[in-house]
C-alpha atoms as a PDB file:
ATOM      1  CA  UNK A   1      91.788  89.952 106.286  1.00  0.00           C
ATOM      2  CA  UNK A   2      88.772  88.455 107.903  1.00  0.00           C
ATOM      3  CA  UNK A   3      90.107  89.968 111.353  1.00  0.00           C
ATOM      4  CA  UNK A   4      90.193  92.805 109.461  1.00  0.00           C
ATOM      5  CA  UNK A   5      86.556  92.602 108.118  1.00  0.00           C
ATOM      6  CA  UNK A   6      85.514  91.834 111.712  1.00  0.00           C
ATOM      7  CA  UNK A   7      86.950  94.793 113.133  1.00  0.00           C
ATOM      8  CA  UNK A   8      86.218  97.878 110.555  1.00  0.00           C
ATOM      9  CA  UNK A   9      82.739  96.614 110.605  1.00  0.00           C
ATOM     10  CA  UNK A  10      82.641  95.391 106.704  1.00  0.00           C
ATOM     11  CA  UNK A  11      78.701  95.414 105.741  1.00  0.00           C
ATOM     12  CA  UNK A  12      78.559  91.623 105.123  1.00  0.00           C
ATOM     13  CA  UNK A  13      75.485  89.481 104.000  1.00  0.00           C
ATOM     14  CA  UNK A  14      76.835  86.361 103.279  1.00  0.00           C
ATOM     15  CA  UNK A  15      80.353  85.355 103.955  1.00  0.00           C
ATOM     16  CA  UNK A  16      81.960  81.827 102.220  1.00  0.00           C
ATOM     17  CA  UNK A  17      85.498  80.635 102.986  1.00  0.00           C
ATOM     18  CA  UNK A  18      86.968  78.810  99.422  1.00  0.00           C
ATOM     19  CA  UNK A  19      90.423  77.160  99.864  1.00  0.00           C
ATOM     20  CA  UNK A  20      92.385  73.873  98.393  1.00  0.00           C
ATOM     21  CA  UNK A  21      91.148  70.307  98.747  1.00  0.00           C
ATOM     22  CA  UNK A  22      93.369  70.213 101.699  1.00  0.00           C
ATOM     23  CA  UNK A  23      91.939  72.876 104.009  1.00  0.00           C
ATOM     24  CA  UNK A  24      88.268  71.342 103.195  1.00  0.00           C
ATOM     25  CA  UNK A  25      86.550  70.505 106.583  1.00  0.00           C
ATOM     26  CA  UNK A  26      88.305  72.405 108.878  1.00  0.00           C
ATOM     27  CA  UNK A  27      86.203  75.803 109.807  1.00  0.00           C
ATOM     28  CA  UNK A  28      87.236  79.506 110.705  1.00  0.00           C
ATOM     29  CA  UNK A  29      85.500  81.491 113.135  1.00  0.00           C
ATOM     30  CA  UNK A  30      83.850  85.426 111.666  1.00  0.00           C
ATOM     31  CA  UNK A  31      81.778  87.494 113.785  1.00  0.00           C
ATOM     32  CA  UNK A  32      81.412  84.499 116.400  1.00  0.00           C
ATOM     33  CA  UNK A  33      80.395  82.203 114.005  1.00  0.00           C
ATOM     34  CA  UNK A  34      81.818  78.802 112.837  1.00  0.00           C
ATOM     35  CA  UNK A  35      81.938  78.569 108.876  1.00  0.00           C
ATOM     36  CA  UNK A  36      83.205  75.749 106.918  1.00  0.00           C
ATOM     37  CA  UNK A  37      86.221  75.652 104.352  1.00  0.00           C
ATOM     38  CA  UNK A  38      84.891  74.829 100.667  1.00  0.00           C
ATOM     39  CA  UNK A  39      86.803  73.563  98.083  1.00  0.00           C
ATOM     40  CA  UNK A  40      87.942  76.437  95.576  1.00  0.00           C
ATOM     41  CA  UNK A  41      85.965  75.385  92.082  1.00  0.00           C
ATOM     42  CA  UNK A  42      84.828  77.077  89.173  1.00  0.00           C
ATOM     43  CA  UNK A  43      81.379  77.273  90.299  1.00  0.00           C
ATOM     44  CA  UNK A  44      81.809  78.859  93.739  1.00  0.00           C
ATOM     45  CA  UNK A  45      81.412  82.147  92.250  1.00  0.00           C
ATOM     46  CA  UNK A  46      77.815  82.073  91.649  1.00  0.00           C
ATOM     47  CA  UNK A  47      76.198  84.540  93.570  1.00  0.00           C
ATOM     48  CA  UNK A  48      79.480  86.266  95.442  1.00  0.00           C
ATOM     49  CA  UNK A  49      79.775  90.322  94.610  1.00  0.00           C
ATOM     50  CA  UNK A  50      83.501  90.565  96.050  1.00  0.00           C
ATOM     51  CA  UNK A  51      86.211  87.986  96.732  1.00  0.00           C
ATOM     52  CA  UNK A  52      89.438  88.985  98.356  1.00  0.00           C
ATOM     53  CA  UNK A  53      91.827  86.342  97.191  1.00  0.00           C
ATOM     54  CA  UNK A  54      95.034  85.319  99.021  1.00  0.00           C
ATOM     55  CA  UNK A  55      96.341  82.457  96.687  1.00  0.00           C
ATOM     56  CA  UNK A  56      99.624  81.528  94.628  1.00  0.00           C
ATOM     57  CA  UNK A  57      99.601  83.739  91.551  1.00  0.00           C
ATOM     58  CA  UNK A  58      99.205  80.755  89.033  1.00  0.00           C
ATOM     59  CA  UNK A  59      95.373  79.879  91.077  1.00  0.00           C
ATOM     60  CA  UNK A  60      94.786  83.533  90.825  1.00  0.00           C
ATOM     61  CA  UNK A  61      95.596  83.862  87.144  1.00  0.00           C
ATOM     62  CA  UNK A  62      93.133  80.392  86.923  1.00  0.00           C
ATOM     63  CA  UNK A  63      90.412  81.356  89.011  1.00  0.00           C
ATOM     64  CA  UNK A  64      90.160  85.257  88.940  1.00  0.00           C
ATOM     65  CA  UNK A  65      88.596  85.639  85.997  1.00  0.00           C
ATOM     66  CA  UNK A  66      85.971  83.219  85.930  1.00  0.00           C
ATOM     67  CA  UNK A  67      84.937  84.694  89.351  1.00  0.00           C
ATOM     68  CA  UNK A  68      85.207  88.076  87.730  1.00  0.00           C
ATOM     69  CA  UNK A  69      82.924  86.600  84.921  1.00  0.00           C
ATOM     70  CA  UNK A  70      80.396  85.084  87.385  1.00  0.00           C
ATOM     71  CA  UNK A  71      79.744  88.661  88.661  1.00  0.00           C
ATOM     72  CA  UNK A  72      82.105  88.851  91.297  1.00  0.00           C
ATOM     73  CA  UNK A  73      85.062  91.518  91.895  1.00  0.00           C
ATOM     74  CA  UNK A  74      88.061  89.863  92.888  1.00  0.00           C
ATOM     75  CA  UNK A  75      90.394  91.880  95.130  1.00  0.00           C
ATOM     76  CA  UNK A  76      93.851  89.727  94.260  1.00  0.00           C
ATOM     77  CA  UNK A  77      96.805  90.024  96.592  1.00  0.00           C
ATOM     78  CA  UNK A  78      99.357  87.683  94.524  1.00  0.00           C
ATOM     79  CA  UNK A  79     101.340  88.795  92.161  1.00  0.00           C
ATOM     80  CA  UNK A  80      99.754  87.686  88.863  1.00  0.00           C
ATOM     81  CA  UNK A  81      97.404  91.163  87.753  1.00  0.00           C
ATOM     82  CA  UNK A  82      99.513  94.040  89.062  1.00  0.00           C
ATOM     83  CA  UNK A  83     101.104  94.447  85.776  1.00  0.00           C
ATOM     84  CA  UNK A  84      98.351  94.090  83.827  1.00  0.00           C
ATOM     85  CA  UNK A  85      97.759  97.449  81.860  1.00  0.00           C
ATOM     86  CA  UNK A  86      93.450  96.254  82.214  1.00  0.00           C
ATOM     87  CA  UNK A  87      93.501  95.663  85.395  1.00  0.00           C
ATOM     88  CA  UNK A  88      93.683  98.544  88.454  1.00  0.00           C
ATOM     89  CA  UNK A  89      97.131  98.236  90.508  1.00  0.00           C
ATOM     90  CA  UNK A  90      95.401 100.383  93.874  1.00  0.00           C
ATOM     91  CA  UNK A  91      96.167 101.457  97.205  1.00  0.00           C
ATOM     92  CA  UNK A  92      93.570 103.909  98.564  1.00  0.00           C
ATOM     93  CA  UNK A  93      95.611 106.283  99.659  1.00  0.00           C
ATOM     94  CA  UNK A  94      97.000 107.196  96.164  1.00  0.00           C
ATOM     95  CA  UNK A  95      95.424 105.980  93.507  1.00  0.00           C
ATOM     96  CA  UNK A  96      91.373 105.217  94.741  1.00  0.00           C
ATOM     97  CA  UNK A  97      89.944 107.155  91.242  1.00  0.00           C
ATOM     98  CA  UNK A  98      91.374 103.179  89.735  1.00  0.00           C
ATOM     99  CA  UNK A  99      89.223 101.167  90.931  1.00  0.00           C
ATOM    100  CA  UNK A 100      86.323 102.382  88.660  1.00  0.00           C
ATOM    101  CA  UNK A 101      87.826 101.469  85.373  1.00  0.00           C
ATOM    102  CA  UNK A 102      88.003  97.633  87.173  1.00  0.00           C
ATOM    103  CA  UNK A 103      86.977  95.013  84.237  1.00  0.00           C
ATOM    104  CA  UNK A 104      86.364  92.571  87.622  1.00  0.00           C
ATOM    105  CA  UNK A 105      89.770  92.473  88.760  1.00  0.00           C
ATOM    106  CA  UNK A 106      91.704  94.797  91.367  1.00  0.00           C
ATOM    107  CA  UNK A 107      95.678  94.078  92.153  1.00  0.00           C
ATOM    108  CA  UNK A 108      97.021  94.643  95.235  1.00  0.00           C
ATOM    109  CA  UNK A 109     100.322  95.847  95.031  1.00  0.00           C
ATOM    110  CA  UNK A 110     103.344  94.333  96.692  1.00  0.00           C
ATOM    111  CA  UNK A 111     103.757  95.123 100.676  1.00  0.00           C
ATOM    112  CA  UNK A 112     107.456  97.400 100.321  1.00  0.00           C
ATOM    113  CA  UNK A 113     105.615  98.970  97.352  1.00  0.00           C
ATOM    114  CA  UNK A 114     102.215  99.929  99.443  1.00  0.00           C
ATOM    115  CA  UNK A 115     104.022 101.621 102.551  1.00  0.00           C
ATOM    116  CA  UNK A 116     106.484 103.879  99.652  1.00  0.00           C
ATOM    117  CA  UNK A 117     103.648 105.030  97.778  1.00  0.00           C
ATOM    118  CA  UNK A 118     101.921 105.805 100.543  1.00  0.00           C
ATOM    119  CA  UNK A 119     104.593 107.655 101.974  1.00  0.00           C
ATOM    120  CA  UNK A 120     106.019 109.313  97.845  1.00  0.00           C
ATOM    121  CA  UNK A 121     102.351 110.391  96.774  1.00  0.00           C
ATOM    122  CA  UNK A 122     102.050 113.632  98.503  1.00  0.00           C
ATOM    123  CA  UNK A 123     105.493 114.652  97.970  1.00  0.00           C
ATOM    124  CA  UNK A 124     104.779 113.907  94.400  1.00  0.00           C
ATOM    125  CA  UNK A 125     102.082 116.352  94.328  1.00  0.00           C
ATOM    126  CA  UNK A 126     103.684 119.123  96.031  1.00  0.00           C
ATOM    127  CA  UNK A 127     107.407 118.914  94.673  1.00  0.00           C
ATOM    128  CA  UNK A 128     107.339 116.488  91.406  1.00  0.00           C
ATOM    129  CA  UNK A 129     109.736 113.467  92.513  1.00  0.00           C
ATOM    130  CA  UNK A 130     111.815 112.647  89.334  1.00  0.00           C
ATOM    131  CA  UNK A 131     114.010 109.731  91.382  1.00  0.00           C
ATOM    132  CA  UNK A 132     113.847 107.690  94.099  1.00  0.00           C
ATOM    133  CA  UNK A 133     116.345 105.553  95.834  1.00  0.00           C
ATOM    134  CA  UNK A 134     115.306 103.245  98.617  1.00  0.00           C
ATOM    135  CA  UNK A 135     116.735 100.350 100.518  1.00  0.00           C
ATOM    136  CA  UNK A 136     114.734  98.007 102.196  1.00  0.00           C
ATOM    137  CA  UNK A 137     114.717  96.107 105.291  1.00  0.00           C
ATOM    138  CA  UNK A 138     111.921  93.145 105.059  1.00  0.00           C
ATOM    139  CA  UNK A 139     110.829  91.485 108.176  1.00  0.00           C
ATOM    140  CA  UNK A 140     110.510  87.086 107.760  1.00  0.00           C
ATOM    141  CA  UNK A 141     106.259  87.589 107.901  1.00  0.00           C
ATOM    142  CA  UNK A 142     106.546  88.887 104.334  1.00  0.00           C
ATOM    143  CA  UNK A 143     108.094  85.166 103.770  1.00  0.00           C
ATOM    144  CA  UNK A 144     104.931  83.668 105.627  1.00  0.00           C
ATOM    145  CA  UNK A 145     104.945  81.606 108.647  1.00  0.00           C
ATOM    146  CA  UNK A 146     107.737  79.648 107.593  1.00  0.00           C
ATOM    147  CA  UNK A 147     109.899  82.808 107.035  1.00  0.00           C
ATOM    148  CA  UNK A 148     109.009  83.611 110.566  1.00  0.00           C
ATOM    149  CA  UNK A 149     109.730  79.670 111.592  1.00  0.00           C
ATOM    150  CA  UNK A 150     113.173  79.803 110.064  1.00  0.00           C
ATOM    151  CA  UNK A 151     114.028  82.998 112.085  1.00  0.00           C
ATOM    152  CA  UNK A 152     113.028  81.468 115.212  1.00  0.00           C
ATOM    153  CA  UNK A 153     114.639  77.888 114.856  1.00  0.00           C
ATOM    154  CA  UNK A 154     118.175  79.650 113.697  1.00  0.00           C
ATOM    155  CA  UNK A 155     117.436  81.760 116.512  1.00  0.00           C
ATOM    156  CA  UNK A 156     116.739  79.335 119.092  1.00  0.00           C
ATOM    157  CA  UNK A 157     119.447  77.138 118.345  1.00  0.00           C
ATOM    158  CA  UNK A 158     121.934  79.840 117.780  1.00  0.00           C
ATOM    159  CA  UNK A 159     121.152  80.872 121.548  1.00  0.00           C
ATOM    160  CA  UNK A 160     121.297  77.762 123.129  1.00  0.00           C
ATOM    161  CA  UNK A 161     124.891  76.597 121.411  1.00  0.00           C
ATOM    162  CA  UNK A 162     123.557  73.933 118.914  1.00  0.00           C
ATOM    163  CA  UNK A 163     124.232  74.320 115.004  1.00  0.00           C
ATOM    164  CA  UNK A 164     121.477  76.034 113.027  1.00  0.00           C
ATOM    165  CA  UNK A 165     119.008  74.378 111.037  1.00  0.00           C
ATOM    166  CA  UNK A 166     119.937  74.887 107.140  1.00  0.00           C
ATOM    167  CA  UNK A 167     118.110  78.016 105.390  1.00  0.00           C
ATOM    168  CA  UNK A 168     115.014  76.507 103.148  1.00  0.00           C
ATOM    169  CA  UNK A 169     113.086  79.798 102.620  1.00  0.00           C
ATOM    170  CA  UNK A 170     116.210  81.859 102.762  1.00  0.00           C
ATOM    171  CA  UNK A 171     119.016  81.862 100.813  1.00  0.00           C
ATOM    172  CA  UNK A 172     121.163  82.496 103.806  1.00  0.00           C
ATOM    173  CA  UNK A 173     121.086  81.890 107.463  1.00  0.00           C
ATOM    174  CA  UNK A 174     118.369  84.914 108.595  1.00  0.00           C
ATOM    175  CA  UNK A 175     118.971  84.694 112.387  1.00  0.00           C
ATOM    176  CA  UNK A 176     122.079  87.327 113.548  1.00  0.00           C
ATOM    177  CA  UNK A 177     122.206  88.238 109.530  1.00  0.00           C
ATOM    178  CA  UNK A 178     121.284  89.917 106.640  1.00  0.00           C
ATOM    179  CA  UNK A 179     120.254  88.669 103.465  1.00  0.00           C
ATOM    180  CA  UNK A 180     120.399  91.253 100.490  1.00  0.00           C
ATOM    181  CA  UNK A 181     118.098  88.983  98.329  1.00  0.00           C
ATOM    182  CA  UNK A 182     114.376  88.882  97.962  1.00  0.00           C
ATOM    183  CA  UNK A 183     113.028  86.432  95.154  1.00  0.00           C
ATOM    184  CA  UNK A 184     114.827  85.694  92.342  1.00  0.00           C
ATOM    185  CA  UNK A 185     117.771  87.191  90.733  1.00  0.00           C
ATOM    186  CA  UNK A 186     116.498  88.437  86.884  1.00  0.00           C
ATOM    187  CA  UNK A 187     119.645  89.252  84.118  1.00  0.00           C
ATOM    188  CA  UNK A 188     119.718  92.337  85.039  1.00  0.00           C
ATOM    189  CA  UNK A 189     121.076  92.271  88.221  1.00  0.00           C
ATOM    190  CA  UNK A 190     117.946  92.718  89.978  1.00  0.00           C
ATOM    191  CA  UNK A 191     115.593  91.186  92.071  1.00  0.00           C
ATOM    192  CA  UNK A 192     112.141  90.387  91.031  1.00  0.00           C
ATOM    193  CA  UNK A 193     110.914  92.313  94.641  1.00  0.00           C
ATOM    194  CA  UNK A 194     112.993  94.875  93.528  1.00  0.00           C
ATOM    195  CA  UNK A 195     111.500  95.617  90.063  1.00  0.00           C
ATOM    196  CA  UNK A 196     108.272  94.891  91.614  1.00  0.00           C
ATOM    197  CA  UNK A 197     109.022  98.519  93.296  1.00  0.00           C
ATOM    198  CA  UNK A 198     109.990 100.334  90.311  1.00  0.00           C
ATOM    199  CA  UNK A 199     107.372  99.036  87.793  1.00  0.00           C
ATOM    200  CA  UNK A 200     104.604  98.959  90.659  1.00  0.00           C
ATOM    201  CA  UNK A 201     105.546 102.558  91.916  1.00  0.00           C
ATOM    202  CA  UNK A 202     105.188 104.113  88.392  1.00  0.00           C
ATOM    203  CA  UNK A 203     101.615 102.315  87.561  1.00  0.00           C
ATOM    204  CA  UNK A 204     100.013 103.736  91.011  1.00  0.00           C
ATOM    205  CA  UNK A 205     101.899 107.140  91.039  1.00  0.00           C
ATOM    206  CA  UNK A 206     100.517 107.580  87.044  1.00  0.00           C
ATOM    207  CA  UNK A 207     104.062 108.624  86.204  1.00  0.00           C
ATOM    208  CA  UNK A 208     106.634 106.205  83.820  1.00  0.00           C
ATOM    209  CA  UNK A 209     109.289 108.710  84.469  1.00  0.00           C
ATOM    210  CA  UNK A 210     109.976 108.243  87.684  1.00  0.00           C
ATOM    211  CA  UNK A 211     113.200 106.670  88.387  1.00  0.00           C
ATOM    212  CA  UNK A 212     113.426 104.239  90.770  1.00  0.00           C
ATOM    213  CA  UNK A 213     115.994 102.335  92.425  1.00  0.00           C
ATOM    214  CA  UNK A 214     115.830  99.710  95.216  1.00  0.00           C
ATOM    215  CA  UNK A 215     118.041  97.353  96.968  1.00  0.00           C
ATOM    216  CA  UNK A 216     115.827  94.931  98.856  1.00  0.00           C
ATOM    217  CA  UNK A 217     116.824  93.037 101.654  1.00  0.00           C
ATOM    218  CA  UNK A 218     115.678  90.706 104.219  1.00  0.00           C
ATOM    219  CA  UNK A 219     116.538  91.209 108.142  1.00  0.00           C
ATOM    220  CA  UNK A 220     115.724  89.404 111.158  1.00  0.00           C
ATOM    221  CA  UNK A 221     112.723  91.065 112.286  1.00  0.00           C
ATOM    222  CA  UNK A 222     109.347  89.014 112.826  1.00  0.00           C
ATOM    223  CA  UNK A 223     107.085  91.750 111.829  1.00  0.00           C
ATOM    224  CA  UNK A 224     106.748  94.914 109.763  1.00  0.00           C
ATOM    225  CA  UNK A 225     108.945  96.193 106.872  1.00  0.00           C
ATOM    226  CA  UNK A 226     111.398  99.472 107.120  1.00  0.00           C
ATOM    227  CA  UNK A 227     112.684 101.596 104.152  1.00  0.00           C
ATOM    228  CA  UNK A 228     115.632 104.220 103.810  1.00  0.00           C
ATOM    229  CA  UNK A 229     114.522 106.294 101.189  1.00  0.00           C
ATOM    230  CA  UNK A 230     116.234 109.144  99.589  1.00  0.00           C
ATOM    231  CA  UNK A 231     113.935 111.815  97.088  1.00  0.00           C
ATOM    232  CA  UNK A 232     114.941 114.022  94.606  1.00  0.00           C
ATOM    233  CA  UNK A 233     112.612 116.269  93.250  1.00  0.00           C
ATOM    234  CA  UNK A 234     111.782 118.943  90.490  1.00  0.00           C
ATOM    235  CA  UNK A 235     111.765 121.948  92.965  1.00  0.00           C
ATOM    236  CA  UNK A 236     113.478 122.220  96.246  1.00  0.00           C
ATOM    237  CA  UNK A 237     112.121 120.348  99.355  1.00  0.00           C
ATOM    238  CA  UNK A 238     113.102 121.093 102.747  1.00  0.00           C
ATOM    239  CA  UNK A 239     112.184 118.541 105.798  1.00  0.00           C
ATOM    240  CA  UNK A 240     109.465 121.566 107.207  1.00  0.00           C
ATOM    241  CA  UNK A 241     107.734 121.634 103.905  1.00  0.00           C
ATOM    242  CA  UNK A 242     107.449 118.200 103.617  1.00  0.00           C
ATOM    243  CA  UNK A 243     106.254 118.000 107.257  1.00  0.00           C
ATOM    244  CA  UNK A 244     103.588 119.903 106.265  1.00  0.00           C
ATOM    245  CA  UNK A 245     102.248 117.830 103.274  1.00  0.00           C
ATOM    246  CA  UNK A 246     102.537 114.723 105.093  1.00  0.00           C
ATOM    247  CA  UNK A 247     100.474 116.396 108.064  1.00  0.00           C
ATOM    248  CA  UNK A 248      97.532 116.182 106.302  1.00  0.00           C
ATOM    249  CA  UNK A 249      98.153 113.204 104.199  1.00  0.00           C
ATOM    250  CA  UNK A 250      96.108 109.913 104.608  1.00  0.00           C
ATOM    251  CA  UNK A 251      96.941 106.850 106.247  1.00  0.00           C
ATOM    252  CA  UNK A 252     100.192 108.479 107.495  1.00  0.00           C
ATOM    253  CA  UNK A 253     101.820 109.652 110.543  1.00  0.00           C
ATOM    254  CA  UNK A 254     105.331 111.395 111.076  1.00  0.00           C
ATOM    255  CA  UNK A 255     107.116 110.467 114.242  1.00  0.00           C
ATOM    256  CA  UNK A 256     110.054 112.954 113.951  1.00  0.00           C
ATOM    257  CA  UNK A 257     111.591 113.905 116.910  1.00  0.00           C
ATOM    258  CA  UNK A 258     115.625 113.104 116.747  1.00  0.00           C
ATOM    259  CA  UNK A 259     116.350 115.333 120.063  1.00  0.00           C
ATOM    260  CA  UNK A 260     114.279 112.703 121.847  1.00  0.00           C
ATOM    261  CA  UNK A 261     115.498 109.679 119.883  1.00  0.00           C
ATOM    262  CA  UNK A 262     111.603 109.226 118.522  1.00  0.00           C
ATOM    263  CA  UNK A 263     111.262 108.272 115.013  1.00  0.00           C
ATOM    264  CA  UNK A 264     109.228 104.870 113.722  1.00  0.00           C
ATOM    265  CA  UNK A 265     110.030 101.531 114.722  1.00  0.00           C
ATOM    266  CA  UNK A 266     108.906  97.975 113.198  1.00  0.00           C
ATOM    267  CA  UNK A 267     108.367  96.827 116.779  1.00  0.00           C
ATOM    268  CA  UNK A 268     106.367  99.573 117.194  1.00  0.00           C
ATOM    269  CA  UNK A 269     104.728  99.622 113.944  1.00  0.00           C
ATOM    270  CA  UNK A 270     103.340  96.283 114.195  1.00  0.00           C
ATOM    271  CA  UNK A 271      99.310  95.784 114.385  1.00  0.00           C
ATOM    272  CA  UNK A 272      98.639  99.639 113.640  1.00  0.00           C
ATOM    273  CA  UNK A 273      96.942 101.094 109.962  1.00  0.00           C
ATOM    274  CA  UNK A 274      99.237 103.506 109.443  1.00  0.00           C
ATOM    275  CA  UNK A 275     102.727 104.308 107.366  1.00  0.00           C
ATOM    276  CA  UNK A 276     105.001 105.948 109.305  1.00  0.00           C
ATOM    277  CA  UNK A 277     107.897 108.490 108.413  1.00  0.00           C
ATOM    278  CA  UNK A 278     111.004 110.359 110.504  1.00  0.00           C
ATOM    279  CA  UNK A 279     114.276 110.796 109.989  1.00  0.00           C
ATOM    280  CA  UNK A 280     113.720 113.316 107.811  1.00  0.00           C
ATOM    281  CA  UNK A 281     116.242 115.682 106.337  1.00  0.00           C
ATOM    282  CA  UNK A 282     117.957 117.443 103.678  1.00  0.00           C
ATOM    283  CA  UNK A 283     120.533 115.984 101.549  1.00  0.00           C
ATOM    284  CA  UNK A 284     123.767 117.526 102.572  1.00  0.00           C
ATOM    285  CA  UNK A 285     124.857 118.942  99.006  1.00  0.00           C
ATOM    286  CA  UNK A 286     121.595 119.086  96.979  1.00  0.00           C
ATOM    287  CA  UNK A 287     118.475 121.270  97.824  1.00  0.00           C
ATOM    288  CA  UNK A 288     116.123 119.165  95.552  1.00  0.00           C
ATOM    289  CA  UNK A 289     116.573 115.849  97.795  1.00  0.00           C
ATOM    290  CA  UNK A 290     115.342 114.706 101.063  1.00  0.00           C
ATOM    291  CA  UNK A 291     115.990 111.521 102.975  1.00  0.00           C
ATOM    292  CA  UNK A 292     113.583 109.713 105.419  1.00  0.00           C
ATOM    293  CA  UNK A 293     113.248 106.555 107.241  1.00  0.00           C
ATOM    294  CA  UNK A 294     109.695 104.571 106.613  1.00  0.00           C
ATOM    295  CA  UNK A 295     108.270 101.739 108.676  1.00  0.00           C
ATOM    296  CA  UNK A 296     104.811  99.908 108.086  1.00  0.00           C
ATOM    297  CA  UNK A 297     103.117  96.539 109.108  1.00  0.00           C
ATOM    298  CA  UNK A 298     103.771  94.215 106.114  1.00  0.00           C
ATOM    299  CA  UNK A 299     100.685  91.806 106.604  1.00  0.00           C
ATOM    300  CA  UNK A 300      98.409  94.779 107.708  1.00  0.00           C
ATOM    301  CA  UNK A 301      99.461  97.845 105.436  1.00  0.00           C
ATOM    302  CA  UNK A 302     101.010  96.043 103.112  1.00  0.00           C
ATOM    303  CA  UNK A 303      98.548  93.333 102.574  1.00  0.00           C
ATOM    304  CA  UNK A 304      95.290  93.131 104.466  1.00  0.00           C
ATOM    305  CA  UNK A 305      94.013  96.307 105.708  1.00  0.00           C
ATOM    306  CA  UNK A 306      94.937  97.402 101.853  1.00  0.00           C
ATOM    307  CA  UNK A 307      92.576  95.007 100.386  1.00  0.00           C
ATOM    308  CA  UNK A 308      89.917  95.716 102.652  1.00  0.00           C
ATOM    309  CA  UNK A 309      90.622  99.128 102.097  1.00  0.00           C
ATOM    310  CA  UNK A 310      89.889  98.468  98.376  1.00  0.00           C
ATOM    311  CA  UNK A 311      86.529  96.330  98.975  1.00  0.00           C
ATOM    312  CA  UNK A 312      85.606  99.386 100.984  1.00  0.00           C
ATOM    313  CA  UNK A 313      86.414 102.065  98.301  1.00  0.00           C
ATOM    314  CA  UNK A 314      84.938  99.856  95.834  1.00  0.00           C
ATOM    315  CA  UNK A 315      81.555  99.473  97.599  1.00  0.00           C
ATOM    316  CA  UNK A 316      81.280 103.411  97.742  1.00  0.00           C
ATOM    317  CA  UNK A 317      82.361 104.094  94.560  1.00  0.00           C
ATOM    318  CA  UNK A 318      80.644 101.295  92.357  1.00  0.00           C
ATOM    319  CA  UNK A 319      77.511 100.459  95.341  1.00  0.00           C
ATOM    320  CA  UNK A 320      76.552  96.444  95.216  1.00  0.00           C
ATOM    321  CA  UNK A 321      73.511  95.866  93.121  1.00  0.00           C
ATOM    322  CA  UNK A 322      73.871  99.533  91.726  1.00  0.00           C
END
């Protein structure tokens, strides 16, 4: 985020850097400058117009609303608001007109659920989706760095002959594996990441009755998130037509081109703004479903650049001071 902020040019005054009593004396560097850590209290609010918070969800669900009633907007990225029917669940591309009915709070959504959205919203409009199913394939970064640590060390060791370290953030070994588990298992059957898709997906498209259903998994890939997703829809869909709304459609690029092997990579995707889409084509038996193949940056799509994204929106729509 604040590399983000740096490089889109954010119109900052004043910037402050709040984390735990741990992080307290060490400094980050903004815009050239050196600025200390401050301890996150309830009176280091006063004064602030946005925050964008990147904290467990039980600080956030402490410390979001009094900044929120010190004046501030908080732009959360943990888990604890999305669900909240009073508070916005946004990601620019889709669902911007949200952020105005904000009560001080914006969630933003979860990182597989960003780069679908992004990539459902325009089919929505043109063809009505009534179900999606999608399978995921999670890079380690959306573990943090000690997903990514885990993947290496396995990794390393694997190469070299020695035994693995034992999983801690996995379940599983990650390195030379798959692990079809993200979070917790609920009663159900399901993951919480994977209702995370299907009750996020509904609150940003504006639309309970679409049915979702995901199978989340984590791969060994260090950096951006990758989605099979199949679409059925109201009225028939063919891949040209839904070329064409995704031509013009924001924050998204189609890299379609199976007689040259070209179609979206996480390697590739990693560092860049953008969703992207290929693979697309028809369902062999059904004329109302389409499949595609959908690749994003997980930290930067599907966590950063969205909440900057929202700050910006939210400073055009609802001007500081206005």
């Amino acid at each position: 985020m604040i590399r983000l902020l740096e490089e889109r040019n954010f119109p900052v005054g004043k910037i402050r850097f709040l984390a735990s009593e741990r992080s307290v004396g060490k400094t980050v560097t903004f815009q050239g400058e050196s600025h200390p850590f401050e301890r996150l209290t309830a009176d280091a609010f006063k004064g602030v117009d946005i925050v964008l918070s990147s904290t467990p969800a039980s600080i956030s669900r402490e410390f979001s609303p009094i900044a929120a009633k010190a004046g501030a907007v908080v732009v959360d990225n943990s888990s604890a608001w999305r669900m909240d029917p009073e508070v916005p669940l946004v990601v620019p591309e889709v669902n911007k007109h949200h952020i105005v009915r904000h009560k001080g709070i914006i969630a933003n959504p979860n990182c597989s659920t960003i780069q679908m959205v992004v990539a459902l919203k325009p089919l929505h409009d043109a063809f009505t989706i009534k179900r999606v199913i999608v399978s995921t394939y999670q890079s380690v970064s959306g573990a943090g760095q000690s997903g990514i640590g885990e993947l290496w060390a396995q990794t390393e060791a694997r190469v070299n002959g020695r035994a693995a370290p034992a999983p801690s953030k996995f379940a599983y070994p990650i390195a030379f594996n798959c692990v079809p588990q993200i979070d917790d298992f609920l009663p159900s059957g399901y993951t919480k990441e994977e209702m995370k898709m299907v009750l996020e997906t509904r609150k940003i498209m504006d639309d309970d009755s679409i049915d979702v259903c995901p199978t989340c998994v984590r791969v060994p890939v260090l950096h951006s998130h990758s989605e099979s997703i199949l679409v059925e829809t109201e009225r028939p869909i063919t891949p040209e037509a839904a070329r064409a709304v995704w031509a013009n459609a924001p924050g998204l690029k189609v890299v379609d081109d199976p007689a040259n092997q070209k179609y979206p990579l996480p390697d590739e995707a990693k560092d860049t703004d953008d969703v992207f889409v290929g693979r697309i084509r028809q369902d062999l038996a059904r004329p109302n479903a389409l499949l595609f193949w959908c690749v994003s940056d997980n930290l930067r799509k599907g966590a950063a650049l969205n909440a900057v994204q929202i700050a910006e929106e939210l400073l055009k729509l609802l001007p500081i001071g206005a």
